[in-house]
C-alpha atoms as a PDB file:
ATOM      1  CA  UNK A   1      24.939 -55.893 -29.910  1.00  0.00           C
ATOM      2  CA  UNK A   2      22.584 -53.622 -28.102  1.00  0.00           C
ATOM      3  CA  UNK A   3      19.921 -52.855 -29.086  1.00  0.00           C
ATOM      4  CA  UNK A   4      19.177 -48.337 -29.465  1.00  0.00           C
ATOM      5  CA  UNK A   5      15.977 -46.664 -30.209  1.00  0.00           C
ATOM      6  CA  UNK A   6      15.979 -44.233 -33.472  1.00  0.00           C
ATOM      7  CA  UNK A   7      14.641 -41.290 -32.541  1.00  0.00           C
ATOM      8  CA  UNK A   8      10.845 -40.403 -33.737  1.00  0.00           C
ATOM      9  CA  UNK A   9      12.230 -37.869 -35.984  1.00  0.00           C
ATOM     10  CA  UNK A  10      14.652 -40.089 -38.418  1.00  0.00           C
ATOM     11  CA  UNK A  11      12.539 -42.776 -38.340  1.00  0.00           C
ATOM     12  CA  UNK A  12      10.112 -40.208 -40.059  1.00  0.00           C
ATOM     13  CA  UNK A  13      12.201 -39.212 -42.617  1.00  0.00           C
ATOM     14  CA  UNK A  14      12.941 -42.626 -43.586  1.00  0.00           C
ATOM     15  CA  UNK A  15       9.394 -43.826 -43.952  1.00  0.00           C
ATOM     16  CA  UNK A  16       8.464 -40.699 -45.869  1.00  0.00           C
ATOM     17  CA  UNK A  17      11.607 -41.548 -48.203  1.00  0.00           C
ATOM     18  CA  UNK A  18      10.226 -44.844 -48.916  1.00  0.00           C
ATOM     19  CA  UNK A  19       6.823 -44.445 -49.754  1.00  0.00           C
ATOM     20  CA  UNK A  20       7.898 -41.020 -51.745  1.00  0.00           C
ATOM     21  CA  UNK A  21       6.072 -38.868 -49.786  1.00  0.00           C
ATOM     22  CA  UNK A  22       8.663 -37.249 -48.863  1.00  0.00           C
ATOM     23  CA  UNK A  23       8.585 -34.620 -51.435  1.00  0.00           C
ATOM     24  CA  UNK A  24       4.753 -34.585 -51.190  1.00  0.00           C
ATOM     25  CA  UNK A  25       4.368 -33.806 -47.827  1.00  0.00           C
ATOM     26  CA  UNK A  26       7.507 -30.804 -48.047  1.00  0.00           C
ATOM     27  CA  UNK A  27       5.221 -29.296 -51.031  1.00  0.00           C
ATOM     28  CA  UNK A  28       2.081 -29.161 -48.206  1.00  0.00           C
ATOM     29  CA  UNK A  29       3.944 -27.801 -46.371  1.00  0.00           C
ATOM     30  CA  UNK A  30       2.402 -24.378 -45.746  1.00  0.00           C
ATOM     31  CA  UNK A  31       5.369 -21.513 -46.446  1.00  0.00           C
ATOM     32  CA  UNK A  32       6.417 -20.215 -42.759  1.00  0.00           C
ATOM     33  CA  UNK A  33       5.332 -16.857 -41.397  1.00  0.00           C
ATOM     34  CA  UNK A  34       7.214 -14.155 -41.848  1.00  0.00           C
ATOM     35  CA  UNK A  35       9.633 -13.259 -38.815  1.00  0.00           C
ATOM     36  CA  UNK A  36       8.208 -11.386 -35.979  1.00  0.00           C
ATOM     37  CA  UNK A  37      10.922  -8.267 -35.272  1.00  0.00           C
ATOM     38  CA  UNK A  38      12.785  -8.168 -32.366  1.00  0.00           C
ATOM     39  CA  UNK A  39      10.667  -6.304 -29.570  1.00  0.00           C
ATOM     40  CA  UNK A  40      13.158  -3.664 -27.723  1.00  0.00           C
ATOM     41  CA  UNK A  41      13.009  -5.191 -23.818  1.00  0.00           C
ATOM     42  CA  UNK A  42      11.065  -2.783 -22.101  1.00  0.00           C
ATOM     43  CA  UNK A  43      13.005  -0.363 -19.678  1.00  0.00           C
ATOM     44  CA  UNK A  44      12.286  -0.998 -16.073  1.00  0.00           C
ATOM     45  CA  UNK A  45      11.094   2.843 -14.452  1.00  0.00           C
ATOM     46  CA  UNK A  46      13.249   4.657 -12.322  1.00  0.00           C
ATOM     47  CA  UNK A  47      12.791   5.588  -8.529  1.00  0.00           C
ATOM     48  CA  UNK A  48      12.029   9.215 -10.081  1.00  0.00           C
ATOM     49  CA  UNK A  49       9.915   7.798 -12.618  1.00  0.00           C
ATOM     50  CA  UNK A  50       7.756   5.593  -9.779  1.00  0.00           C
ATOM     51  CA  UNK A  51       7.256   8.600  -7.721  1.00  0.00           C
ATOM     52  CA  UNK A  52       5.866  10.641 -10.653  1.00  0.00           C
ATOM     53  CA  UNK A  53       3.400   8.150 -11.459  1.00  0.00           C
ATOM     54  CA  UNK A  54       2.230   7.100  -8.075  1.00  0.00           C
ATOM     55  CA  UNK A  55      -1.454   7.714  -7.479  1.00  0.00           C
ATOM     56  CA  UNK A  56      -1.891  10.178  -4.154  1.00  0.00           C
ATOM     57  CA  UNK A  57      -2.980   7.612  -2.380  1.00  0.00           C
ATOM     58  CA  UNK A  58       0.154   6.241  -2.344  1.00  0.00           C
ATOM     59  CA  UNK A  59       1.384   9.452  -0.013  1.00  0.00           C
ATOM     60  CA  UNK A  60       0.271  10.498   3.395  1.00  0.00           C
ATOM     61  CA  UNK A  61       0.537  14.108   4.621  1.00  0.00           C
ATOM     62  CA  UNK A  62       2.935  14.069   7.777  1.00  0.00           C
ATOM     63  CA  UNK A  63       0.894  14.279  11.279  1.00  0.00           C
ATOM     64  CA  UNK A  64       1.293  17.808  11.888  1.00  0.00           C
ATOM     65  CA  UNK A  65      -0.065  16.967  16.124  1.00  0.00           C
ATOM     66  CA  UNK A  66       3.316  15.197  16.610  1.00  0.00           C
ATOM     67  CA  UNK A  67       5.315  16.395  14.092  1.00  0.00           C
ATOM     68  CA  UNK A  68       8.536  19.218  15.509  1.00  0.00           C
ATOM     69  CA  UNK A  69       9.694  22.300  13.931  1.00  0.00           C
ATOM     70  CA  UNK A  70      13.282  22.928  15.467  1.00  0.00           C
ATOM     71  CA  UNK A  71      14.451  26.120  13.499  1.00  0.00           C
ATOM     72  CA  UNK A  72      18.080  26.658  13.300  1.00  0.00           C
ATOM     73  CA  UNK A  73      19.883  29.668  11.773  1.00  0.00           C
ATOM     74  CA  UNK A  74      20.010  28.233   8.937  1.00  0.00           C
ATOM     75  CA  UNK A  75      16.241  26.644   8.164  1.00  0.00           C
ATOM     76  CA  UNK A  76      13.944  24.470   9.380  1.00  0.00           C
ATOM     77  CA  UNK A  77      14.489  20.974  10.947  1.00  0.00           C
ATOM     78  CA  UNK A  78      11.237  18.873  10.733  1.00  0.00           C
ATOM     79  CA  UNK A  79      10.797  15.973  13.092  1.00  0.00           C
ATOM     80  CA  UNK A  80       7.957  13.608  12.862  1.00  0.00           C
ATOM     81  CA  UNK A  81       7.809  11.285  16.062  1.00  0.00           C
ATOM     82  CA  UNK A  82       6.062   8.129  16.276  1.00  0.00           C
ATOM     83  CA  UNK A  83       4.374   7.815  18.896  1.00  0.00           C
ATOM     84  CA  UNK A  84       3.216   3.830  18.637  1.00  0.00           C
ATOM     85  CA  UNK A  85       6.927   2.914  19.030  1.00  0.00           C
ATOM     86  CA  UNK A  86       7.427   4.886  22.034  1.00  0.00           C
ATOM     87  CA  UNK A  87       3.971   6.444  23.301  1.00  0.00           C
ATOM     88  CA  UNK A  88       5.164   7.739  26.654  1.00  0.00           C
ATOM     89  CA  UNK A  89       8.279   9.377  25.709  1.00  0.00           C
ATOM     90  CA  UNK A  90       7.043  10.746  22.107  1.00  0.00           C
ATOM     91  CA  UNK A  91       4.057  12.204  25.077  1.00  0.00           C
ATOM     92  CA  UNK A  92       6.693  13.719  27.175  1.00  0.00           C
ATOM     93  CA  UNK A  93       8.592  15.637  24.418  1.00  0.00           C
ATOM     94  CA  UNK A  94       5.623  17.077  23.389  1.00  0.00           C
ATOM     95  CA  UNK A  95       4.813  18.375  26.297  1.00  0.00           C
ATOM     96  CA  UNK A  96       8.404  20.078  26.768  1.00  0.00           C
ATOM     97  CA  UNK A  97       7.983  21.599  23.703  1.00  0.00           C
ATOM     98  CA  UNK A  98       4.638  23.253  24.523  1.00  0.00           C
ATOM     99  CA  UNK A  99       6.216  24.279  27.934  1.00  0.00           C
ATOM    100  CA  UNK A 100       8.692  25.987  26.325  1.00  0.00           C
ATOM    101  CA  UNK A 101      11.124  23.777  28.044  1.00  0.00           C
ATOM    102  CA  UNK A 102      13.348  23.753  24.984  1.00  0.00           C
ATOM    103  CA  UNK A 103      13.953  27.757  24.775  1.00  0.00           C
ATOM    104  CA  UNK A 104      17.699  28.812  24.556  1.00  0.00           C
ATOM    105  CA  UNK A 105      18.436  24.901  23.301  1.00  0.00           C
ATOM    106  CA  UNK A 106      21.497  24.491  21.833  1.00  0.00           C
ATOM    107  CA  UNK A 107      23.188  21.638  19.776  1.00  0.00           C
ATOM    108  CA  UNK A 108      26.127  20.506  22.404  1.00  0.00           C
ATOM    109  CA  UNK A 109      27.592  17.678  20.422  1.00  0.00           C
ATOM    110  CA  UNK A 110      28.169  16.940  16.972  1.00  0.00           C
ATOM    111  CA  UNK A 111      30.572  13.354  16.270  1.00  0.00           C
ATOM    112  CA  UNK A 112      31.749  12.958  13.431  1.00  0.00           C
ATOM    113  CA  UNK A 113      30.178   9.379  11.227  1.00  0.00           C
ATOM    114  CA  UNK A 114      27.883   8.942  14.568  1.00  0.00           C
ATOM    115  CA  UNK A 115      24.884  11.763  15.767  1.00  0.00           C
ATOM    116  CA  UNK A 116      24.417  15.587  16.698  1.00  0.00           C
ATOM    117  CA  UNK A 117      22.678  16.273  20.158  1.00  0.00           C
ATOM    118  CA  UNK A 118      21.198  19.052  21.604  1.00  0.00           C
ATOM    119  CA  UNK A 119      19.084  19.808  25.024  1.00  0.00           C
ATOM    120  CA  UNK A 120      19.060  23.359  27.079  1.00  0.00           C
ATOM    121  CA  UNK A 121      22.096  24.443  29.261  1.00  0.00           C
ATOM    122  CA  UNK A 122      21.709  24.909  32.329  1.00  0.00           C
ATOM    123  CA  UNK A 123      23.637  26.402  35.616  1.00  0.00           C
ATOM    124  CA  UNK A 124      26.520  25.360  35.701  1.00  0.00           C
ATOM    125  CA  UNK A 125      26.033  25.478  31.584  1.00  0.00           C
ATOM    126  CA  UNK A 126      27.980  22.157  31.284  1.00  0.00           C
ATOM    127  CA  UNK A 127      24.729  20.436  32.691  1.00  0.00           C
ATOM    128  CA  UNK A 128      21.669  20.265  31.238  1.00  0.00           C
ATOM    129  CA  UNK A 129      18.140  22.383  32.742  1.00  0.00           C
ATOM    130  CA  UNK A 130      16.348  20.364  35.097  1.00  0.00           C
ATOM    131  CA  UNK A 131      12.639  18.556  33.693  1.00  0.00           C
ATOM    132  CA  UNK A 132       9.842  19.210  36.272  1.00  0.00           C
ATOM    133  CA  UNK A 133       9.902  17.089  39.442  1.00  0.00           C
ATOM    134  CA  UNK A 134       7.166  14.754  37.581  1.00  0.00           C
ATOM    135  CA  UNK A 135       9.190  14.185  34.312  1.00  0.00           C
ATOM    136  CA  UNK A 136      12.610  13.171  35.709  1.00  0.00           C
ATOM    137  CA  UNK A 137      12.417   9.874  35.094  1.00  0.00           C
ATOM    138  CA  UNK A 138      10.770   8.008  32.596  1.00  0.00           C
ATOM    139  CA  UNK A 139      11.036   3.990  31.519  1.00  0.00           C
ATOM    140  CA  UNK A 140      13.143   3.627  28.826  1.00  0.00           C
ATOM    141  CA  UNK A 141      10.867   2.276  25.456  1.00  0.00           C
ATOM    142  CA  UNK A 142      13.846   0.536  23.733  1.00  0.00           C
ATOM    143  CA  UNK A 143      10.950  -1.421  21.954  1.00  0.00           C
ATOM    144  CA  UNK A 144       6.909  -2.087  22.557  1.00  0.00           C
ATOM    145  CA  UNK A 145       5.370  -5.214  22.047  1.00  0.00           C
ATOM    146  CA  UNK A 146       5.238  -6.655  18.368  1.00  0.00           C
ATOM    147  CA  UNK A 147       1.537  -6.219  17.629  1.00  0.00           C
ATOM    148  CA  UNK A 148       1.423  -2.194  18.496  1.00  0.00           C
ATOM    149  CA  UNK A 149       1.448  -1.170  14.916  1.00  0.00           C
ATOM    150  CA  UNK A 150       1.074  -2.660  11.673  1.00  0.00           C
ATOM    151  CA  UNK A 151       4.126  -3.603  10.262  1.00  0.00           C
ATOM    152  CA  UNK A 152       5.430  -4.105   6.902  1.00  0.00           C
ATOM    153  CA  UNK A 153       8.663  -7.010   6.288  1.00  0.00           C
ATOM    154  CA  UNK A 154      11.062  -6.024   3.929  1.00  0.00           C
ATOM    155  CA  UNK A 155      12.078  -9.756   2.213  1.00  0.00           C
ATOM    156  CA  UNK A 156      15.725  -8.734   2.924  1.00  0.00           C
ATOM    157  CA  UNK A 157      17.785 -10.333   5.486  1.00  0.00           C
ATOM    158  CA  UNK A 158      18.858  -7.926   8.510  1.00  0.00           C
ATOM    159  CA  UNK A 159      22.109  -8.400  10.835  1.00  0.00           C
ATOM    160  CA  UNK A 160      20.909  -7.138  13.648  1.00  0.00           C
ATOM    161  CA  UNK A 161      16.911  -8.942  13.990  1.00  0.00           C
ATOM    162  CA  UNK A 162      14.907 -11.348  12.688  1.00  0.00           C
ATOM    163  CA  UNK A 163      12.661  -9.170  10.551  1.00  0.00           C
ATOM    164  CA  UNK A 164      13.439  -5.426   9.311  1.00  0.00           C
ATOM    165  CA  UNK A 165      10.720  -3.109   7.910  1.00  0.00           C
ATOM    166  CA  UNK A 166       8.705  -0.055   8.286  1.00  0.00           C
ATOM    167  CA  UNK A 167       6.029   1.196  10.846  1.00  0.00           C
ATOM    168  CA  UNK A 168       4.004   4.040   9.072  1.00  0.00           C
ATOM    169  CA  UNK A 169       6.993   5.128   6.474  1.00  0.00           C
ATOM    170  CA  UNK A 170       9.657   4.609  10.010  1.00  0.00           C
ATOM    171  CA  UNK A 171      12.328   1.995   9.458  1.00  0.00           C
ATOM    172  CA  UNK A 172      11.886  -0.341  12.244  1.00  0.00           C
ATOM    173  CA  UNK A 173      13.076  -3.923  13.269  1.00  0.00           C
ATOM    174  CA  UNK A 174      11.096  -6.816  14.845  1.00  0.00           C
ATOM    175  CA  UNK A 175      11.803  -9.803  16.713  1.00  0.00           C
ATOM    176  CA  UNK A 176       8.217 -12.316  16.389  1.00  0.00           C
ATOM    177  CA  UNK A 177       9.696 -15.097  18.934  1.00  0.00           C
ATOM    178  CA  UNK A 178      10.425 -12.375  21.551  1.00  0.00           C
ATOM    179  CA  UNK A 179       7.008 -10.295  20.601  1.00  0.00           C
ATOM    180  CA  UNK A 180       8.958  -6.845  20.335  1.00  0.00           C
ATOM    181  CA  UNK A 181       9.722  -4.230  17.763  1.00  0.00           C
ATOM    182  CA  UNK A 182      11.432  -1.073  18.034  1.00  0.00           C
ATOM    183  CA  UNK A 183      12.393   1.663  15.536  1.00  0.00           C
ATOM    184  CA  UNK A 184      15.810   1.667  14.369  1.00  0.00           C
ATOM    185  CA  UNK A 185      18.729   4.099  13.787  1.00  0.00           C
ATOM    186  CA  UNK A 186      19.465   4.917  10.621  1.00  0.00           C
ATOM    187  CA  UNK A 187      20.341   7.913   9.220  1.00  0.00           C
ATOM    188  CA  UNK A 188      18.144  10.889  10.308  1.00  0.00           C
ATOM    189  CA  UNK A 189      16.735   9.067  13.181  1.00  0.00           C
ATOM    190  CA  UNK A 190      16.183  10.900  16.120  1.00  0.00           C
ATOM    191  CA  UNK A 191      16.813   9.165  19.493  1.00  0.00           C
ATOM    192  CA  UNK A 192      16.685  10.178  23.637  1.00  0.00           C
ATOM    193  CA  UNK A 193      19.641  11.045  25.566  1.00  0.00           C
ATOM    194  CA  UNK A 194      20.315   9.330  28.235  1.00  0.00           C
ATOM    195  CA  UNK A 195      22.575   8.115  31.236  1.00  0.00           C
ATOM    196  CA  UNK A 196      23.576   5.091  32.486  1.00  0.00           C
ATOM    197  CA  UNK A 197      19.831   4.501  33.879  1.00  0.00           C
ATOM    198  CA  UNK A 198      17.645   3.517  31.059  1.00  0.00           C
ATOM    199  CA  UNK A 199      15.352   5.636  33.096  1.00  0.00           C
ATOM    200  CA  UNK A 200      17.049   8.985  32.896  1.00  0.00           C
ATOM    201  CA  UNK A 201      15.605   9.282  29.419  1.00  0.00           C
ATOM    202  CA  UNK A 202      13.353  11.900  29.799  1.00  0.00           C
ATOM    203  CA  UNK A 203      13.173  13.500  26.389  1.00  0.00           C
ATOM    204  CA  UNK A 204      14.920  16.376  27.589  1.00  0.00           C
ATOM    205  CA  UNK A 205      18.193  15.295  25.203  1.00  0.00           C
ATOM    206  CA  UNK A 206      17.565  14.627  22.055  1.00  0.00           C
ATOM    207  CA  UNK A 207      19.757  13.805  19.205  1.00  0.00           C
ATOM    208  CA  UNK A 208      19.696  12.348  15.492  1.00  0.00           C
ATOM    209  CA  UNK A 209      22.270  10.091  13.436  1.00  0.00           C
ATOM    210  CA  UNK A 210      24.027  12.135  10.966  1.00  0.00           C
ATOM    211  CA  UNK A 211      26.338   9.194   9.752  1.00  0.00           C
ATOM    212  CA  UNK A 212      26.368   5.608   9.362  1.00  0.00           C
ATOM    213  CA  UNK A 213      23.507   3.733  11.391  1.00  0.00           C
ATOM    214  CA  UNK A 214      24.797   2.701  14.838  1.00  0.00           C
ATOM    215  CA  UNK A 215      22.410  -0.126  14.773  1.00  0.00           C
ATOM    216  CA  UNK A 216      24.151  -1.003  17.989  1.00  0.00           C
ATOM    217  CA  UNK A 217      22.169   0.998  19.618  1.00  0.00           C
ATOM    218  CA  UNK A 218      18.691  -0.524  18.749  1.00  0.00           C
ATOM    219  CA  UNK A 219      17.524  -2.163  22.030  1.00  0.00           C
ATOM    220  CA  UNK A 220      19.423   0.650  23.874  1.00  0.00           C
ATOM    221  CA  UNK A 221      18.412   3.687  23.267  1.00  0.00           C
ATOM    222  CA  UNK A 222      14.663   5.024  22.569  1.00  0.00           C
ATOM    223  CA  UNK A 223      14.046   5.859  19.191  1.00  0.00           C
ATOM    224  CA  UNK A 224      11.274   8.405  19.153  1.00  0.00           C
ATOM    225  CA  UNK A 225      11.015   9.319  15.267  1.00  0.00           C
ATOM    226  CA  UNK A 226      12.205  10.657  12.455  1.00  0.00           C
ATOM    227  CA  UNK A 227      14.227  14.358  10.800  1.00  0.00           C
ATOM    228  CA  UNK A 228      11.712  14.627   7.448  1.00  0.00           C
ATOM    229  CA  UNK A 229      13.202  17.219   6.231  1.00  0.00           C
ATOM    230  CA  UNK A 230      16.489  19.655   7.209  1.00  0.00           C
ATOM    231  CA  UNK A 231      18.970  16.554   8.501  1.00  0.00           C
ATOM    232  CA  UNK A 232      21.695  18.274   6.121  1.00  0.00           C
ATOM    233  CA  UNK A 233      21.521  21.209   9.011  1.00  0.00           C
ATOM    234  CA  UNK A 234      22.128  18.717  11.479  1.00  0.00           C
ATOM    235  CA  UNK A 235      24.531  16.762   9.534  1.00  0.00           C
ATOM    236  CA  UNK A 236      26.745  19.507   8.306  1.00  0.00           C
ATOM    237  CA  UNK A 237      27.365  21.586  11.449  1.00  0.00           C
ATOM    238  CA  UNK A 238      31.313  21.662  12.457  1.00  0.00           C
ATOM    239  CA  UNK A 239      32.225  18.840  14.326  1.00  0.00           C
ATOM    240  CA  UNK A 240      33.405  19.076  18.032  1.00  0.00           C
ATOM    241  CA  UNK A 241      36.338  17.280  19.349  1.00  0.00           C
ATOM    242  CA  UNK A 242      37.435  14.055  21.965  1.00  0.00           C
ATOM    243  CA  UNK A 243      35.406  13.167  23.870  1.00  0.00           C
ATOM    244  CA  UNK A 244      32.450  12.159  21.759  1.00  0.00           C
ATOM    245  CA  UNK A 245      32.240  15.328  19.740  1.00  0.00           C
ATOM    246  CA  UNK A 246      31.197  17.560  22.222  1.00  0.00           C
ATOM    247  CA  UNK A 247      31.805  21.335  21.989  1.00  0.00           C
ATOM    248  CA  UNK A 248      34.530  22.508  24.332  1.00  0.00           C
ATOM    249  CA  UNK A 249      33.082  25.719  25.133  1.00  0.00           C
ATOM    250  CA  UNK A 250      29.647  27.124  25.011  1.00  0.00           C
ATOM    251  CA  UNK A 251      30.297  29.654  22.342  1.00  0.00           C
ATOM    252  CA  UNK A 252      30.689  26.973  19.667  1.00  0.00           C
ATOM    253  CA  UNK A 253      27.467  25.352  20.254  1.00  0.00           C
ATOM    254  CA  UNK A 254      24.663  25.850  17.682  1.00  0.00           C
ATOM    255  CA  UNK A 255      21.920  28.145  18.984  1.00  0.00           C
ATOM    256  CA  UNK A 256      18.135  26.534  18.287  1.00  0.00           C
ATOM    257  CA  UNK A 257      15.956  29.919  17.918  1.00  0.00           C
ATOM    258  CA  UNK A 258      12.687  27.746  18.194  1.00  0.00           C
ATOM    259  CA  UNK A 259      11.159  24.116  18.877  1.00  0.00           C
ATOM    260  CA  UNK A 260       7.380  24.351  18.296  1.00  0.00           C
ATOM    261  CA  UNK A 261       4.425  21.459  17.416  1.00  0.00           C
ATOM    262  CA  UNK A 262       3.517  21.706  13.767  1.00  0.00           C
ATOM    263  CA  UNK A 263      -0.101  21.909  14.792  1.00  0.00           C
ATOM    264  CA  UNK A 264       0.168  25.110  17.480  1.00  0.00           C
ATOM    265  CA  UNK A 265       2.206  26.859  14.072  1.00  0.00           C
ATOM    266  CA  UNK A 266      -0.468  28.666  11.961  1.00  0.00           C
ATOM    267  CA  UNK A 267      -1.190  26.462   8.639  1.00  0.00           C
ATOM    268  CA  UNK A 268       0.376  29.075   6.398  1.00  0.00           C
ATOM    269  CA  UNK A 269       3.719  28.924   7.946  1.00  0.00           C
ATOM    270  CA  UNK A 270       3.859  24.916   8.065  1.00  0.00           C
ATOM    271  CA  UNK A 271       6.075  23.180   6.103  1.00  0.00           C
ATOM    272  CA  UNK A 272       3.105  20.596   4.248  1.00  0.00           C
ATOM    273  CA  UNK A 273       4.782  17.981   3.586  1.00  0.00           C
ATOM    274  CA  UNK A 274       3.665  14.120   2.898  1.00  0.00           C
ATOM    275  CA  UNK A 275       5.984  10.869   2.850  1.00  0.00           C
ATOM    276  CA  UNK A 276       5.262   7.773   0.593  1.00  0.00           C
ATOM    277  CA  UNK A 277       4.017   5.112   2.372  1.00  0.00           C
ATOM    278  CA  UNK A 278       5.587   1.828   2.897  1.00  0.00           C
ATOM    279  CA  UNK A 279       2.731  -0.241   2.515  1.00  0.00           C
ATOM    280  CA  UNK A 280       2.091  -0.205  -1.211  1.00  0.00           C
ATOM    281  CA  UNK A 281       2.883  -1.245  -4.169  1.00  0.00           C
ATOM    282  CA  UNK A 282       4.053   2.323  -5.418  1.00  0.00           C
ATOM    283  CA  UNK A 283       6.811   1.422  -2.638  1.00  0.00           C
ATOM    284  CA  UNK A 284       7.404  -2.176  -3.568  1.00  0.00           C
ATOM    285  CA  UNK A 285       8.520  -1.088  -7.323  1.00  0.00           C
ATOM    286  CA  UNK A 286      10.551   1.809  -5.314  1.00  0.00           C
ATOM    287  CA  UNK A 287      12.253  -0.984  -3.281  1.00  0.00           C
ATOM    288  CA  UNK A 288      13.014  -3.627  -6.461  1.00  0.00           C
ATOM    289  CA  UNK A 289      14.382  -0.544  -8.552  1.00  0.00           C
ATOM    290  CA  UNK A 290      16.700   0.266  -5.702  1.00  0.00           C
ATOM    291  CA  UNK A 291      17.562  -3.281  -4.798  1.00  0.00           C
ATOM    292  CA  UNK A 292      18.158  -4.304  -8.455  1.00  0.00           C
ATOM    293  CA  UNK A 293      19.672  -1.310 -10.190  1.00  0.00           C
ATOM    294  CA  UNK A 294      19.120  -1.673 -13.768  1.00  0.00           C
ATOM    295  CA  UNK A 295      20.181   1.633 -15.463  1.00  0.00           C
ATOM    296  CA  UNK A 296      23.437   1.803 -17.628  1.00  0.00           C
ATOM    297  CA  UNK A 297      26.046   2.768 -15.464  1.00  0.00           C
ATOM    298  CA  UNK A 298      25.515  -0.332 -12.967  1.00  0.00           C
ATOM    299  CA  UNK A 299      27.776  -3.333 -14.522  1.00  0.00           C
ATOM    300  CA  UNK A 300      26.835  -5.393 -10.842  1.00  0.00           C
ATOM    301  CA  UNK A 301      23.435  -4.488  -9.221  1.00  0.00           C
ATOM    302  CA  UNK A 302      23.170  -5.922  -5.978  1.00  0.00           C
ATOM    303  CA  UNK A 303      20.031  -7.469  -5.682  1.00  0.00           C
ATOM    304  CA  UNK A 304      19.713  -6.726  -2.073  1.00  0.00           C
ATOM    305  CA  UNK A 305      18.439  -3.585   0.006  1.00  0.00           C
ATOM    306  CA  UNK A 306      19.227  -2.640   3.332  1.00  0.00           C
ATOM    307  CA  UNK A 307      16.642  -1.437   5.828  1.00  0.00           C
ATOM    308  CA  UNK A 308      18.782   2.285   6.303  1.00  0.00           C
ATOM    309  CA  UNK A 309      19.130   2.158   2.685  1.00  0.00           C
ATOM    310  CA  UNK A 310      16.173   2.089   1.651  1.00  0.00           C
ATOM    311  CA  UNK A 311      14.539   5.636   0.114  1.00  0.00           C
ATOM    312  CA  UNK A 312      11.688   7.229   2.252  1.00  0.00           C
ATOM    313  CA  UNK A 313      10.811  10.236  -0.085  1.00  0.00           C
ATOM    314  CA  UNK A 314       9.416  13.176   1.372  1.00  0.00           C
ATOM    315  CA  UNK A 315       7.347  15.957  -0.654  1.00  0.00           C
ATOM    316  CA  UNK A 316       5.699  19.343  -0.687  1.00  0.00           C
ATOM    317  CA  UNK A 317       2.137  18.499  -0.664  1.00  0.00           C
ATOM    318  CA  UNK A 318       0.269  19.022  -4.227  1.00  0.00           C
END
């Protein structure tokens, strides 16, 4: 027969039995503590709720020396460029705009799902107006080398590079092993026109995604910033037809009354506006309560984020 171990316990109760201490030692006993109630689980904060609590360092006011009014009929388009992702082309828009290169633009193409363009007719008007001599060509900045800004990894995988993140509140991608990062197109990024020639984006043509990112075009295209506020002007304009949303005839493009540099518009007429940065914890809790939605109506939260998905909240300035 083999042989089993009791367990500790039983072999307990029967030496207490014996010796009749059993009853003894249960009258020692001291008398349990009254049950602690049942503590509600504390409610994880909302996005909204984040925001209203975050300190004001967790903002930063948007950089008003490369930031781009582009008023349409209908209001104000703010663009904030970047120029550590693309320093030579972000340089060459802002001089066109204080050339007054981009008087009489007009928005030429708006695609449906994909990106609304504009740049200045010219003569014929189914070409664009010719740069100066000295800005006609310009090497394409489809990325810069990894260590150009700081960068901050979102801990979420990315299908199109190795790391996904944010440069100074811009979503961006970045590939360590190849030493390159680049800035990447999701929604209400703002990109340069080009041709076939990497090279023949000047900054003359601009354009920003007003549907579903075309991350495709990372590694093709220079990405020069970012619409902060106004993309619904953009992205609700009528859309033009084959080919590639482009207005058939020049009376149904969408006139741009102005394109001026925040900082040459006096400081009562700015729009003074700030975006959360990505670098702090304010944003970390905004990230988890957006990749692990927690409020009632969610029955599956998805415990992921993607890089175009995640919130950059923009403010008026307090």
């Amino acid at each position: 027969m083999t042989d089993r171990k009791i367990p500790w316990t039983i072999h307990g109760a029967l030496w207490l039995a014996m010796t009749g201490l059993a009853s003894a030692a249960t009258t020692a006993t001291a008398p349990a503590a009254p049950a602690t109630p049942a503590q509600p689980a504390k409610a994880t904060p909302s996005v909204s709720e984040i925001l209203n609590a975050a300190p004001a360092s967790a903002w930063r006011p948007l950089a008003d020396e490369h930031t781009v009014y582009m008023q349409l009929a209908a209001g104000r388009v703010v663009i904030e460029l970047e120029p550590a992702l693309a320093p030579h082309t972000v340089a060459a828009i802002e001089k066109l705009v204080r050339m007054h290169y981009f008087e009489g633009a007009v928005v030429v193409r708006v695609q449906d799902n994909y990106v609304a363009q504009w740049s200045v007719p010219g003569t014929p008007p189914d070409e664009s107006k010719p740069v100066p001599a000295d800005m006609r060509t310009l090497a394409a900045e489809f990325s810069v080398p990894a260590g150009a800004a700081p960068f901050t990894v979102l801990p979420d995988r990315d299908g199109f590079a190795p790391e996904s993140g944010f440069v100074d509140s811009f979503p961006a991608a970045r590939d360590p092993a190849a030493g390159r990062m680049w800035l990447t197109h999701c929604y209400g990024a703002v990109g340069v026109g080009r041709d076939n020639d990497p090279a023949s984006g000047n900054g003359s043509e601009l354009y920003a995604v007003i549907g579903h990112a075309p991350r495709h075009l990372d590694g093709n295209v220079t990405v020069v910033g970012r619409v902060r506020q106004g993309i619904e002007l953009l992205s609700s304009l009528p859309r033009g037809g084959p080919p590639m949303g482009m207005y058939a005839a020049p009376s149904e493009r969408v006139p741009i009354a102005s394109t001026r540099m925040a900082a040459d518009v006096p400081a009562a007429e700015r729009s003074h506006l700030e975006v959360l940065r990505t670098d702090t914890p304010t944003y970390a809790a905004v990230l988890d309560a957006r990749r692990n939605r927690r409020d009632d109506w969610y029955v599956h939260p998805a415990g992921y984020i993607d890089i175009c998905n995640a919130p950059l909240p923009v403010r008026t300035m307090r």
